[in-house]
Protein backbone atom coordinates (compact mmCIF):
# COMPACT_ATOMS: atom_id res chain seq x y z
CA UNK A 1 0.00 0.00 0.00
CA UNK A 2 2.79 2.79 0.65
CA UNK A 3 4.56 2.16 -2.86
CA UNK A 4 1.48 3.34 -4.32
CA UNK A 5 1.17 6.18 -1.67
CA UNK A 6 3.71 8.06 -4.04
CA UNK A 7 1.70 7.81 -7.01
CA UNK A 8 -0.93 10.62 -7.52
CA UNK A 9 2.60 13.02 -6.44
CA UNK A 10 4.65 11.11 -9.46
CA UNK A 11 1.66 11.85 -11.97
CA UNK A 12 1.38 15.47 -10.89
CA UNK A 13 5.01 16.32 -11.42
CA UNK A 14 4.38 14.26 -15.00
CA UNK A 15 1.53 16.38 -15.55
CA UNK A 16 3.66 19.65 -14.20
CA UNK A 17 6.65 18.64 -16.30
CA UNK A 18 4.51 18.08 -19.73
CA UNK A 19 2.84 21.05 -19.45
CA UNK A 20 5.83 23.00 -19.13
CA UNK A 21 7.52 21.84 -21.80
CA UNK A 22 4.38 21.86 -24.00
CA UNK A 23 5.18 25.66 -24.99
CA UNK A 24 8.17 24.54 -26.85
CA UNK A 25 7.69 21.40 -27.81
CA UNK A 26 10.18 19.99 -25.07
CA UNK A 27 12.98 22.04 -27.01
CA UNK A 28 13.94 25.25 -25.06
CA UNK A 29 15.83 26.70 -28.26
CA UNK A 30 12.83 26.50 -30.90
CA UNK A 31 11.21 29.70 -32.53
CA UNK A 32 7.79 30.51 -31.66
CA UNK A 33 5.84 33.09 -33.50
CA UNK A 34 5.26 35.84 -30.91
CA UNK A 35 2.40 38.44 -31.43
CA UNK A 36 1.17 41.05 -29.06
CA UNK A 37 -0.97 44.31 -28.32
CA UNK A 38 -0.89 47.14 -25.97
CA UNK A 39 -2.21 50.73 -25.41
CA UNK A 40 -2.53 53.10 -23.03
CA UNK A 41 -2.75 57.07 -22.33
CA UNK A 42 0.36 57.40 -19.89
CA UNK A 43 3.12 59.13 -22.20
CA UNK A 44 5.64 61.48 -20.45
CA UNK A 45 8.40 63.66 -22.28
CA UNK A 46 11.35 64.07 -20.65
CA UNK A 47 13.33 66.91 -21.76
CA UNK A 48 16.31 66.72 -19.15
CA UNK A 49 18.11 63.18 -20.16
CA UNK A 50 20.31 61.41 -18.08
CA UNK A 51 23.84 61.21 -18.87
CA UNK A 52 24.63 57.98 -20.61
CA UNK A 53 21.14 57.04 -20.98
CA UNK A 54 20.77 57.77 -25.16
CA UNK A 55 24.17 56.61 -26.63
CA UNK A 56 22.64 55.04 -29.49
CA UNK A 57 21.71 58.51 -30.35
CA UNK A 58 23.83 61.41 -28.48
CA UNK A 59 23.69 64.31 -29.88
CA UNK A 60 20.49 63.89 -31.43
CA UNK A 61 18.40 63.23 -28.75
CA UNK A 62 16.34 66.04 -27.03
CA UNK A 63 13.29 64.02 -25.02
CA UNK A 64 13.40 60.89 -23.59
CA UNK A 65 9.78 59.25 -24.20
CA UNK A 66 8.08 56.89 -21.53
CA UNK A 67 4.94 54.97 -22.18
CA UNK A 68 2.80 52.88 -20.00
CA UNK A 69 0.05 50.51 -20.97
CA UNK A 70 -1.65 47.27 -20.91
CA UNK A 71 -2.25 44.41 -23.50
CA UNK A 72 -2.22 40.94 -24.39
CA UNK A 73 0.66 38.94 -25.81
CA UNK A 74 0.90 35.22 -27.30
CA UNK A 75 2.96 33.12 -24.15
CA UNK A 76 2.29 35.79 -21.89
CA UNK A 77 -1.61 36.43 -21.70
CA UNK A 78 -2.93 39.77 -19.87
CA UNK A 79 0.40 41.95 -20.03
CA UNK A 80 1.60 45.43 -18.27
CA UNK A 81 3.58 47.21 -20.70
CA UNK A 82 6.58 49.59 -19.83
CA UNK A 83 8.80 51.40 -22.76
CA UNK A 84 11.42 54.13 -22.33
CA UNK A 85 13.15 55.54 -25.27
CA UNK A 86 15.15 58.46 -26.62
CA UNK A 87 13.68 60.80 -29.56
CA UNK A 88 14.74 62.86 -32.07
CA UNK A 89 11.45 65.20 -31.85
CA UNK A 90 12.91 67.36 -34.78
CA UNK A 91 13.27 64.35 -37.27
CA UNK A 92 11.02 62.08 -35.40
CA UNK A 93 13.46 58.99 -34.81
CA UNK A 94 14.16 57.29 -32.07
CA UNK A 95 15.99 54.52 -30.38
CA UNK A 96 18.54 53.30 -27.40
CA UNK A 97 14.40 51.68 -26.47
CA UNK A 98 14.19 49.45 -23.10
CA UNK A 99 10.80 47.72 -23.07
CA UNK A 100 9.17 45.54 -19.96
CA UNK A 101 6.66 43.57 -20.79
CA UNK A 102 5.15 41.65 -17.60
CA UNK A 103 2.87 38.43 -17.77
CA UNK A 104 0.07 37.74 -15.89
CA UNK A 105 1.70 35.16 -13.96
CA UNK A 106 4.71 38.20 -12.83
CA UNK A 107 7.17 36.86 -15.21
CA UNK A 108 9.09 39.43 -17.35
CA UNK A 109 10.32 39.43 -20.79
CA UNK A 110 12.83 42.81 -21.39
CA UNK A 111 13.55 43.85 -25.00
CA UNK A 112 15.60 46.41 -26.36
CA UNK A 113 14.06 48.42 -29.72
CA UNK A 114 15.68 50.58 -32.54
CA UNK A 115 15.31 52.13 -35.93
CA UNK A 116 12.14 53.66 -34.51
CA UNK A 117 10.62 56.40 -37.05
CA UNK A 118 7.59 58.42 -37.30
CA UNK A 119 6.05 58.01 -40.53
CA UNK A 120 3.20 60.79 -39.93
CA UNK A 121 3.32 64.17 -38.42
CA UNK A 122 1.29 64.97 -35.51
CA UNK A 123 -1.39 64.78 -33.78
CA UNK A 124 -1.84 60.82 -34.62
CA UNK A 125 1.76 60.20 -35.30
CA UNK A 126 2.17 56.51 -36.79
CA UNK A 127 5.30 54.91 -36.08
CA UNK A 128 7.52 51.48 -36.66
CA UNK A 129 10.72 49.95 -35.40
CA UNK A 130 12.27 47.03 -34.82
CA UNK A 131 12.48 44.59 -31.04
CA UNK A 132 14.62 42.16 -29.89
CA UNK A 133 14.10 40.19 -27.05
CA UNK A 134 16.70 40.32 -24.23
CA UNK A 135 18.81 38.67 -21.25
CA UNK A 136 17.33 39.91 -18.06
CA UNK A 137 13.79 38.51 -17.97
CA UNK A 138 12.43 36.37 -14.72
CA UNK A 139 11.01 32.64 -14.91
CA UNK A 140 10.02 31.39 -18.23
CA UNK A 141 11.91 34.58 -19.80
CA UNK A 142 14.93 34.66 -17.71
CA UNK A 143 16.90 33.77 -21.18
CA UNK A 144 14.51 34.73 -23.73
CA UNK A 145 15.69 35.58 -27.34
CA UNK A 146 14.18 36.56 -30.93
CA UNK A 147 12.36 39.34 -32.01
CA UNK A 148 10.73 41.40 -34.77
CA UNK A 149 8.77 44.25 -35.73
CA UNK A 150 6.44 46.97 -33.87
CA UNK A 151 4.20 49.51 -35.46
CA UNK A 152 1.35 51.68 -33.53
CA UNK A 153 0.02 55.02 -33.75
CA UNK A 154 0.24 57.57 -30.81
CA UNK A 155 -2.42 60.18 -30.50
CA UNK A 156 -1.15 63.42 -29.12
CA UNK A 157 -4.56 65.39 -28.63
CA UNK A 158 -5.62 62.55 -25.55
CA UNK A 159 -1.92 61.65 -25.30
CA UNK A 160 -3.32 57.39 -25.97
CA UNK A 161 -1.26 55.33 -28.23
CA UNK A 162 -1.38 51.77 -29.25
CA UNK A 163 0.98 49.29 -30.63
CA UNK A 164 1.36 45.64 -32.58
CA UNK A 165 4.36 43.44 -32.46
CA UNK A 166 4.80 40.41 -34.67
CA UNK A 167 8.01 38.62 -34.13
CA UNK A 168 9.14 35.16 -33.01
CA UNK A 169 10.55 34.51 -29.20
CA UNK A 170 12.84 31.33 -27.86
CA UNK A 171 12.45 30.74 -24.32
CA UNK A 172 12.79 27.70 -21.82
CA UNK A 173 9.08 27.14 -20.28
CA UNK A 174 11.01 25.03 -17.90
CA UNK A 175 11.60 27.68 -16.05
CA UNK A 176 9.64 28.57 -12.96
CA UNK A 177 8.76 32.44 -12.04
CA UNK A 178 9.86 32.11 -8.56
């Protein structure tokens, strides 16, 4: 009778282990597609940048743009969105972006993004650039790579903005977010 004492535990970590690597296949390195959404009406403009914060684009840069929002994201779910970047209000690049993108669960995925343009004036300014996911994530995400493409459209007049991504990500759903 006590062998079998063990067994409902030895089928839930089964269960547990399957499910984790069910994201990936059981391969930690393959490409998923990645696809998410986000919006929000937080944007802030900060004209007084901190030294060594835009070296991607010193010299250029004259406002360093924050954004905060909320979305949904393929192997995330429910997300809270964080971006900081550096802009070029004159020409309307940007780049040197950090984005935090937090999963429902309180795992994090970090990305960097660049070659950010504006490709309308204001007041909806539409704009594109390019993500890739980074080191520096917790749980699922602590090693997360790939990347891809974002393109939204931020609304000066109400100061709301929303944005796509389409990309592929490689993580290790082995990984717990303790």
């Amino acid at each position: 009778m006590r062998r079998f004492a063990a067994l409902p535990l030895a089928i839930a970590l089964l269960v547990l282990a399957a499910t984790a690597a069910a994201a990936t296949h059981g391969n930690p390195d393959k490409e998923l597609p990645f696809k998410g959404f986000a919006s929000g009406d937080e944007v802030t403009f900060d004209f007084q940048i901190p030294e060594g914060r835009c070296v991607e684009m010193a010299g250029v840069a004259d406002s360093l743009t924050s954004f905060v929002g909320t979305g949904h994201a393929t192997h995330l779910g429910r997300v809270e969105v964080t971006a900081q970047h550096c802009s070029d209000l004159d020409t309307g690049t940007y780049g040197d972006g950090m984005l935090t993108i937090v999963a429902a669960n309180g795992d994090v995925l970090k990305a960097t993004y660049t070659n950010g343009v504006s490709l309308s004036p204001p007041p909806e300014i539409a704009f594109a650039d390019d993500f890739t996911f980074v080191d520096g994530g917790t749980g699922r995400f602590v090693h997360a790579s790939g990347g891809g493409s974002e393109s939204g459209v931020f609304f000066f007049a109400t100061n709301e903005w929303f944005v796509h991504m389409r990309g592929v990500i490689v993580y290790d759903a082995s990984y717990s977010s303790d």
